[in-house]
N, C-alpha and C. Protein backbone atom coordinates (compact mmCIF):
# COMPACT_ATOMS: atom_id res chain seq x y z
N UNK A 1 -1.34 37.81 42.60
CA UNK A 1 -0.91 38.57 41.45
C UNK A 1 -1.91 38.35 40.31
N UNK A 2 -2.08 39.47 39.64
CA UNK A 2 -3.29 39.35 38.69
C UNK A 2 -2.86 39.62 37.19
N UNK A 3 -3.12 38.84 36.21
CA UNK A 3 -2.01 38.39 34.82
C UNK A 3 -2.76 39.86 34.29
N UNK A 4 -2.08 40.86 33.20
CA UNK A 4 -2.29 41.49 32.38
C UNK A 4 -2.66 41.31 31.04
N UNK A 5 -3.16 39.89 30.99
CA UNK A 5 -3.24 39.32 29.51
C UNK A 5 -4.34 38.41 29.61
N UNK A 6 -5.36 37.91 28.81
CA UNK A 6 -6.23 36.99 28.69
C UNK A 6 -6.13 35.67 28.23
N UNK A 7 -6.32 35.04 28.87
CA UNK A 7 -5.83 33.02 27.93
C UNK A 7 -6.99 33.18 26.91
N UNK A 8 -7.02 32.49 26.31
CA UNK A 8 -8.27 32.08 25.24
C UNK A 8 -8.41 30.52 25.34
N UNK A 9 -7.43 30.10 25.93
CA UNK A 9 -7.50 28.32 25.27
C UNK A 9 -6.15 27.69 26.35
N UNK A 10 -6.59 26.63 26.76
CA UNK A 10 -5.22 26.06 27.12
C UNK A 10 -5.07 24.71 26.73
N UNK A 11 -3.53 24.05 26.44
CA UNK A 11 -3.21 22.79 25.95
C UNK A 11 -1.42 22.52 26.87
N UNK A 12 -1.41 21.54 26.04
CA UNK A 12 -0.52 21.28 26.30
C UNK A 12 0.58 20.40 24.82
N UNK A 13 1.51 20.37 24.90
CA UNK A 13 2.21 19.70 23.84
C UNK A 13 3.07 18.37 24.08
N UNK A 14 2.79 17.16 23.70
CA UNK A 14 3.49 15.77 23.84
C UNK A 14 4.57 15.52 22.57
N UNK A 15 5.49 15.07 22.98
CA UNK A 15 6.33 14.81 22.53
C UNK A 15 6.30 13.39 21.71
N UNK A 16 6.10 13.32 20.62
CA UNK A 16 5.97 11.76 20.41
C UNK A 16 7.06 10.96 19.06
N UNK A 17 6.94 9.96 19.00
CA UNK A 17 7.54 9.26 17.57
C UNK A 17 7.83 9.52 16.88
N UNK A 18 6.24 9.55 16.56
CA UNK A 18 5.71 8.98 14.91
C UNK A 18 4.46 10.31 14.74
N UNK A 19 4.49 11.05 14.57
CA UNK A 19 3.11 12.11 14.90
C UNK A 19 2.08 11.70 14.01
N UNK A 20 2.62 11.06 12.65
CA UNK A 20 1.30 10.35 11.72
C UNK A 20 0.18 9.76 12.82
N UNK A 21 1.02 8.35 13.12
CA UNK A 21 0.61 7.43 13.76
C UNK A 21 -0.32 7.84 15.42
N UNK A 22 0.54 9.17 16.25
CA UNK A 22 -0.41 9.30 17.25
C UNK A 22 -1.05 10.12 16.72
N UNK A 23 -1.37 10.98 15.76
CA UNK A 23 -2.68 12.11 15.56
C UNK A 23 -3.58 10.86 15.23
N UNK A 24 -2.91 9.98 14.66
CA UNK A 24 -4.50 8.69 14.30
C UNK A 24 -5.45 8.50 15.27
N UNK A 25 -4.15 7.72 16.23
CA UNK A 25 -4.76 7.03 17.81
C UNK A 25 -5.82 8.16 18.44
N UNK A 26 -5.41 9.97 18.42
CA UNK A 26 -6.17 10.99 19.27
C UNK A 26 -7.40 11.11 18.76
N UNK A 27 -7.43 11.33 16.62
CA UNK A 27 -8.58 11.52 16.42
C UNK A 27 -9.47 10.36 16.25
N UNK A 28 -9.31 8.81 15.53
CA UNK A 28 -9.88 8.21 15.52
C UNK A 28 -9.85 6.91 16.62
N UNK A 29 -9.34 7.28 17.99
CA UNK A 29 -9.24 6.30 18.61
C UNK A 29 -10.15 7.31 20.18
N UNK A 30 -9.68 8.52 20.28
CA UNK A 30 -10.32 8.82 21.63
C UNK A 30 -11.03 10.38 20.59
N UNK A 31 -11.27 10.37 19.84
CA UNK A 31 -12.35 11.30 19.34
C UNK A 31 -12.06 12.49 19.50
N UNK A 32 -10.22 12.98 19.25
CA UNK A 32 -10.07 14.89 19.15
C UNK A 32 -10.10 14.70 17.37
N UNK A 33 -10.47 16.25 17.35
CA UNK A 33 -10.55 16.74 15.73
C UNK A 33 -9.24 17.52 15.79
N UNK A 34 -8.46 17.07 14.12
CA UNK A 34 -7.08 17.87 13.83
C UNK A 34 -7.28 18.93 13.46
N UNK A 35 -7.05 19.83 14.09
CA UNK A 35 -6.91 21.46 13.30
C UNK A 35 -5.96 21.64 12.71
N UNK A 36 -4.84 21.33 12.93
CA UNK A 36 -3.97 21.79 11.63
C UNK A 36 -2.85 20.40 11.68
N UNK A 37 -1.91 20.74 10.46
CA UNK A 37 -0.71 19.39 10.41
C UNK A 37 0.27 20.28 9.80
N UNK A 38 1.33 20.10 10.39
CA UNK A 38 3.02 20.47 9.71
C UNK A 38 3.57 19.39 9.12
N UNK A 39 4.72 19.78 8.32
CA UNK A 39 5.55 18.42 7.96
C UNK A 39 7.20 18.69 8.44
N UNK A 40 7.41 20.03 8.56
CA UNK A 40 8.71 20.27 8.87
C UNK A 40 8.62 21.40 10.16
N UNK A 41 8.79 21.07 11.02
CA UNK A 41 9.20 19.57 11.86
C UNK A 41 7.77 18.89 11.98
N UNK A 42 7.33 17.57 11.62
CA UNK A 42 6.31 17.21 11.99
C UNK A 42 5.54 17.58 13.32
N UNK A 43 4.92 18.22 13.41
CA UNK A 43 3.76 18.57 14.23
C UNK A 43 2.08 18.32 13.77
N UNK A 44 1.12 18.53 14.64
CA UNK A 44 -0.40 18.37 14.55
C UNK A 44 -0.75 18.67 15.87
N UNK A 45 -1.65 19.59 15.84
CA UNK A 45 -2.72 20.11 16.69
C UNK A 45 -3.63 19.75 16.83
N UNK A 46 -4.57 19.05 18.06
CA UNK A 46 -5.73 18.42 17.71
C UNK A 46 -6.74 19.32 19.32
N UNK A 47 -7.89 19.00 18.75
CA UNK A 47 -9.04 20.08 19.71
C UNK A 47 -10.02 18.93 20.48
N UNK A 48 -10.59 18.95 21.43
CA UNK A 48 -11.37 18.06 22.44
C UNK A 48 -11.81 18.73 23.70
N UNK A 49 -12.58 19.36 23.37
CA UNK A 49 -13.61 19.59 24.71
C UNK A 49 -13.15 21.21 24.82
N UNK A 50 -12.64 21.79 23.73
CA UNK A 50 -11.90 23.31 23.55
C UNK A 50 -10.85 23.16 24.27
N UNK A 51 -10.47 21.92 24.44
CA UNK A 51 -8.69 22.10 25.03
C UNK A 51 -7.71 21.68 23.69
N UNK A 52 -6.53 22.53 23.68
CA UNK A 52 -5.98 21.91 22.57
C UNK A 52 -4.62 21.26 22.98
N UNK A 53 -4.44 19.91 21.85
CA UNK A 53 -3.57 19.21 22.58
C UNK A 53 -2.47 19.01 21.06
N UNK A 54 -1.06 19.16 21.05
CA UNK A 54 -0.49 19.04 19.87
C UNK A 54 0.45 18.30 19.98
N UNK A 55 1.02 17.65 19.12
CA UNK A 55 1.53 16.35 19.02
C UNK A 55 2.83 17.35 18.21
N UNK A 56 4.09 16.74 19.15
CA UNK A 56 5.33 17.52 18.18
C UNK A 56 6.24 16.57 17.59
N UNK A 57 7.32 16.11 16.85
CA UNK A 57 7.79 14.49 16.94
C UNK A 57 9.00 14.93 17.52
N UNK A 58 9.93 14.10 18.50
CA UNK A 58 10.76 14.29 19.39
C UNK A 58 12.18 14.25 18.53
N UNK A 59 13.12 15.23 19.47
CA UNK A 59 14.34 15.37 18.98
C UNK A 59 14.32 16.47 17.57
N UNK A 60 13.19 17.70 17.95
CA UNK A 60 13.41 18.32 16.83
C UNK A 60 13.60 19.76 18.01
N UNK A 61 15.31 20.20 17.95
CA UNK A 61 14.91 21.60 18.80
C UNK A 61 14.46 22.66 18.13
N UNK A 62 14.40 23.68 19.06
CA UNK A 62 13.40 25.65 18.55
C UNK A 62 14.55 26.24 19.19
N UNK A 63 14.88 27.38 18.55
CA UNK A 63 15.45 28.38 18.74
C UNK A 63 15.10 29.47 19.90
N UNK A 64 13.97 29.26 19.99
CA UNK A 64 12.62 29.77 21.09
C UNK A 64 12.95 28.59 22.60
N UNK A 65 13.05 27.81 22.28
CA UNK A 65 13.35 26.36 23.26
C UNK A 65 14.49 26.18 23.53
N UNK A 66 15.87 27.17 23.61
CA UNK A 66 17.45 26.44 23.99
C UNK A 66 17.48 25.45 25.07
N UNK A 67 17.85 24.45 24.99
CA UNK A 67 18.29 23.56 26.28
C UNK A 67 17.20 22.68 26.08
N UNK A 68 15.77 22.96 25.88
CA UNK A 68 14.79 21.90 26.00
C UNK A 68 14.44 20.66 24.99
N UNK A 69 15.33 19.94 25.37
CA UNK A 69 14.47 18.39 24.24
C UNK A 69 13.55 17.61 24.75
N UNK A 70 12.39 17.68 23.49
CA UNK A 70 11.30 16.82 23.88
C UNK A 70 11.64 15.87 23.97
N UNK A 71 11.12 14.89 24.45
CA UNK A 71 11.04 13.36 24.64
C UNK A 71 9.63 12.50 25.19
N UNK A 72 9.75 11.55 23.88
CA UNK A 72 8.26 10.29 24.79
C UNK A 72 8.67 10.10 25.43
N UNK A 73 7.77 9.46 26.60
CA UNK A 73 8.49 8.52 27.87
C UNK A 73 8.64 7.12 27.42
N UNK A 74 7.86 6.78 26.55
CA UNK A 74 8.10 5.26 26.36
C UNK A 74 8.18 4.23 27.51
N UNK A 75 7.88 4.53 28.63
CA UNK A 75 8.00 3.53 29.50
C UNK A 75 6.48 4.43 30.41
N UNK A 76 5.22 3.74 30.35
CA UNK A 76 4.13 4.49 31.45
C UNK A 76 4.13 4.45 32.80
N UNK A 77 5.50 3.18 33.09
CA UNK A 77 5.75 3.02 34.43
C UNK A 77 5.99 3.86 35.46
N UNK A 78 6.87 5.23 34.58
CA UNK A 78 7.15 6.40 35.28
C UNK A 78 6.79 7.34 34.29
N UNK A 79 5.91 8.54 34.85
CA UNK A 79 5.04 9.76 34.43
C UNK A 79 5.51 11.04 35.53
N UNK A 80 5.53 12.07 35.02
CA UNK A 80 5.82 12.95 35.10
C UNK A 80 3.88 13.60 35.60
N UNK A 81 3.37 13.23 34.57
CA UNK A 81 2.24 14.12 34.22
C UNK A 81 1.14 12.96 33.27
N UNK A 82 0.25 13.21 33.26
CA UNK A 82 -1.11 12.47 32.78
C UNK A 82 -2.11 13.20 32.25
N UNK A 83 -2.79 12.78 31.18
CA UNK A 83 -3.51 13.60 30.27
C UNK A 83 -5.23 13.09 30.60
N UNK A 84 -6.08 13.74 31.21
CA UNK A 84 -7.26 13.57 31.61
C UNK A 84 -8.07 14.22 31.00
N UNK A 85 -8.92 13.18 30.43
CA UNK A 85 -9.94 13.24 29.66
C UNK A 85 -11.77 12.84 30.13
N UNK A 86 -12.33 13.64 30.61
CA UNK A 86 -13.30 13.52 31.20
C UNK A 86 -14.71 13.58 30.06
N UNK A 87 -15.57 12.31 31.05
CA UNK A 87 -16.58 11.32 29.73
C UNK A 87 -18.02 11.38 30.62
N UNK A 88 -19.13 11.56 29.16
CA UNK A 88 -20.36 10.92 30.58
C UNK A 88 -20.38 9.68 30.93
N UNK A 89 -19.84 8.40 30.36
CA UNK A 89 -19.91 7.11 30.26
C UNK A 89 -18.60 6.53 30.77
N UNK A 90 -17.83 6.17 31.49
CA UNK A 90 -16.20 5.65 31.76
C UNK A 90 -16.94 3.96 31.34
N UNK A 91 -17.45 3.73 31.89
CA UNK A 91 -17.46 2.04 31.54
C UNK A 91 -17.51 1.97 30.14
N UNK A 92 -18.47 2.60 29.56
CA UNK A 92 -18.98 2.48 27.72
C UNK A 92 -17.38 2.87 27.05
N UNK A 93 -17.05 3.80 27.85
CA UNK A 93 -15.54 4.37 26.99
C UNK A 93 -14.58 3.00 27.52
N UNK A 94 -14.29 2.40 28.31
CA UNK A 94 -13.29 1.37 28.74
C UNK A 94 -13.75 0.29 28.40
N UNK A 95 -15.08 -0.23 27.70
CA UNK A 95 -15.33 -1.33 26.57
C UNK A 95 -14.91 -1.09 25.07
N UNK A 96 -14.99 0.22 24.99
CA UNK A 96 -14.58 0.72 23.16
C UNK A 96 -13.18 0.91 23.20
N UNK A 97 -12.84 1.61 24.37
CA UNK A 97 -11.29 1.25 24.12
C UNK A 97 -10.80 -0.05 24.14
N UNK A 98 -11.11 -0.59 24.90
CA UNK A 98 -10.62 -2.26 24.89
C UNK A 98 -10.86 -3.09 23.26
N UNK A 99 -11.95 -2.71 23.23
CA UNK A 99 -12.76 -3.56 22.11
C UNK A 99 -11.83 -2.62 20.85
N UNK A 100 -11.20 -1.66 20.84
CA UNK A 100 -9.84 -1.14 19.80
C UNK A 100 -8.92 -1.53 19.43
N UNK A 101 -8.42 -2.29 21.17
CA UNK A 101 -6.98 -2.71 21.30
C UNK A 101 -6.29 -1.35 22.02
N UNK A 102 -6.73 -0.60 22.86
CA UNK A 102 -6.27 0.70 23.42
C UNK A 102 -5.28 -0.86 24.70
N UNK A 103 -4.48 0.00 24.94
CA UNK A 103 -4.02 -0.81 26.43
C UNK A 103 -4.27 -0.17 27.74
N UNK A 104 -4.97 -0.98 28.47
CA UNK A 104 -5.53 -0.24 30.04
C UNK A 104 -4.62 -1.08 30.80
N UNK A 105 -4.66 -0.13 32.04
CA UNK A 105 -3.62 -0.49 33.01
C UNK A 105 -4.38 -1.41 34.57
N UNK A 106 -5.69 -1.04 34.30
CA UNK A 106 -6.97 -1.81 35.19
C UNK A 106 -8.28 -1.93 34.89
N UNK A 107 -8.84 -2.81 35.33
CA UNK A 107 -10.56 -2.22 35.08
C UNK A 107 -10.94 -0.77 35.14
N UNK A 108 -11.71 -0.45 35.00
CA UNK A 108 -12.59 0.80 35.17
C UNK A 108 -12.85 0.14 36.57
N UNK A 109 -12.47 1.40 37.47
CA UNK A 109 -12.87 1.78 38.77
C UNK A 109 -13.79 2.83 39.29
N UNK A 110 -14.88 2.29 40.49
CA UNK A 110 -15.94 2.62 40.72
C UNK A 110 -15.27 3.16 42.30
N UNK A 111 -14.92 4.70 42.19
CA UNK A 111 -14.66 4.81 43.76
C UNK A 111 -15.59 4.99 44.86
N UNK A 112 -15.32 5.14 46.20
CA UNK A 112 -16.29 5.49 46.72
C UNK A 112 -17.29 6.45 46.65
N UNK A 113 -16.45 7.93 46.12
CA UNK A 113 -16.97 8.96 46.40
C UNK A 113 -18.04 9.28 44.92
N UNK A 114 -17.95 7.96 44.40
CA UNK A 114 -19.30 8.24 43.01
C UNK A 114 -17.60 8.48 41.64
N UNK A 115 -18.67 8.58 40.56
CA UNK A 115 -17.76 8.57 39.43
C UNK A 115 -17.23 6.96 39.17
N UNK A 116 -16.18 6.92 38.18
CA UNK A 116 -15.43 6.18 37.41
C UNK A 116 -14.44 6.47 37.08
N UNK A 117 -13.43 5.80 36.74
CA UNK A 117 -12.42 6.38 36.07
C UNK A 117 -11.29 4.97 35.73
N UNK A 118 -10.69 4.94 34.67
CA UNK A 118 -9.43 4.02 34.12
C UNK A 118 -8.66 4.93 33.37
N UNK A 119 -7.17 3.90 33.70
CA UNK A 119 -5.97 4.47 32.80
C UNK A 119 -5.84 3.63 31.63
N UNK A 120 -5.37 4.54 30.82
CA UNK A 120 -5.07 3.56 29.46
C UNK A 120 -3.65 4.45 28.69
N UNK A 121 -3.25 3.46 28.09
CA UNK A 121 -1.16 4.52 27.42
C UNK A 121 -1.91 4.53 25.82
N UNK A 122 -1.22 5.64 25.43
CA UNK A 122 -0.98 6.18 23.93
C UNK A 122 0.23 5.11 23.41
N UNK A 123 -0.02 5.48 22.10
CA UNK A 123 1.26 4.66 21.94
C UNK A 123 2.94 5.33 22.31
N UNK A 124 2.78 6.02 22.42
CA UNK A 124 4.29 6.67 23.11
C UNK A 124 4.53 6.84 24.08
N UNK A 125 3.32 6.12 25.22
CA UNK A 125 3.75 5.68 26.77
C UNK A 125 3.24 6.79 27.86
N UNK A 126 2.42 7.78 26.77
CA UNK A 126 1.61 8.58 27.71
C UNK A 126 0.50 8.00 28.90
N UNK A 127 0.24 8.31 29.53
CA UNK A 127 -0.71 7.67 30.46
C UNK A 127 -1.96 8.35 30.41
N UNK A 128 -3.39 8.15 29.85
CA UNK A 128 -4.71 8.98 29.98
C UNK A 128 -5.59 8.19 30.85
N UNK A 129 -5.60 9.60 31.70
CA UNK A 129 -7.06 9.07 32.82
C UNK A 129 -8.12 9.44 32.04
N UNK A 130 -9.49 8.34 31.68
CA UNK A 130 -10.50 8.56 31.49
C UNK A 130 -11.68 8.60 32.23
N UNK A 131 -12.03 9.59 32.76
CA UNK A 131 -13.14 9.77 33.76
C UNK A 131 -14.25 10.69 34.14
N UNK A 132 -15.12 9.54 34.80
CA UNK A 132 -16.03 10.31 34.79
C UNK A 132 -16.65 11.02 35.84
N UNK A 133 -16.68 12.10 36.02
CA UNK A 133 -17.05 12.59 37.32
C UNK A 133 -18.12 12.15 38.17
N UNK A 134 -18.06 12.47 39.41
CA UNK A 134 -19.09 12.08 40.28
C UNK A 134 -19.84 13.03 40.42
């Protein structure tokens, strides 16, 4: 089936806290730029690699949204879904995150098939693969 409409952009939207606090961690911790900020309902939109990713704060419903409440996971133990962020460097990025205080879940791994890649949580228990292709 072939869509009648054109994308321009794709993202996705996380559900979080504190949206002050994670637009911080996105722009000055893994390097997206904020395009815009709400205050009612706190929201922020942030841009990285022309994907856009927006931060909504949880427990606020839409009229557009019946039935759907956001929610952090707060626990990275169980994920639904994972936010991948692809780097020329995974080792250089999994020393600066560390050297932040980011929390990783392992070393940076060297698989067989070439590349890199480590997990590390947002503060609202998101899980981001950082990696680098082979």
């Amino acid at each position: 089936m072939t869509t009648s409409y054109r994308a321009t952009r794709v993202g996705t939207i996380l559900a979080v806290e504190d949206v002050d606090a994670s637009a911080r961690f996105y722009a000055e911790v893994l390097g997206f730029a904020v395009e815009a900020r709400y205050d009612d309902p706190p929201y922020a939109t942030l841009v990285l690699g022309g994907t856009r990713l927006s931060l909504a704060e949880q427990g606020h419903p839409a009229e557009d949204r019946p039935g759907v409440d956001l929610v952090a996971p707060g626990d990275p133990a169980s994920t639904a879904a994972l936010l991948v962020i692809e780097v020329d460097d995974a080792d250089a990025a999994f020393g600066a995150l560390e050297a932040a205080g980011v929390r990783t879940l392992a070393p940076a791994y060297h698989p067989p098939w070439g590349g890199c890649r480590f997990f590390c949580v947002d503060p609202d228990g998101y899980v981001i693969e950082i990696e680098e292709p082979a």
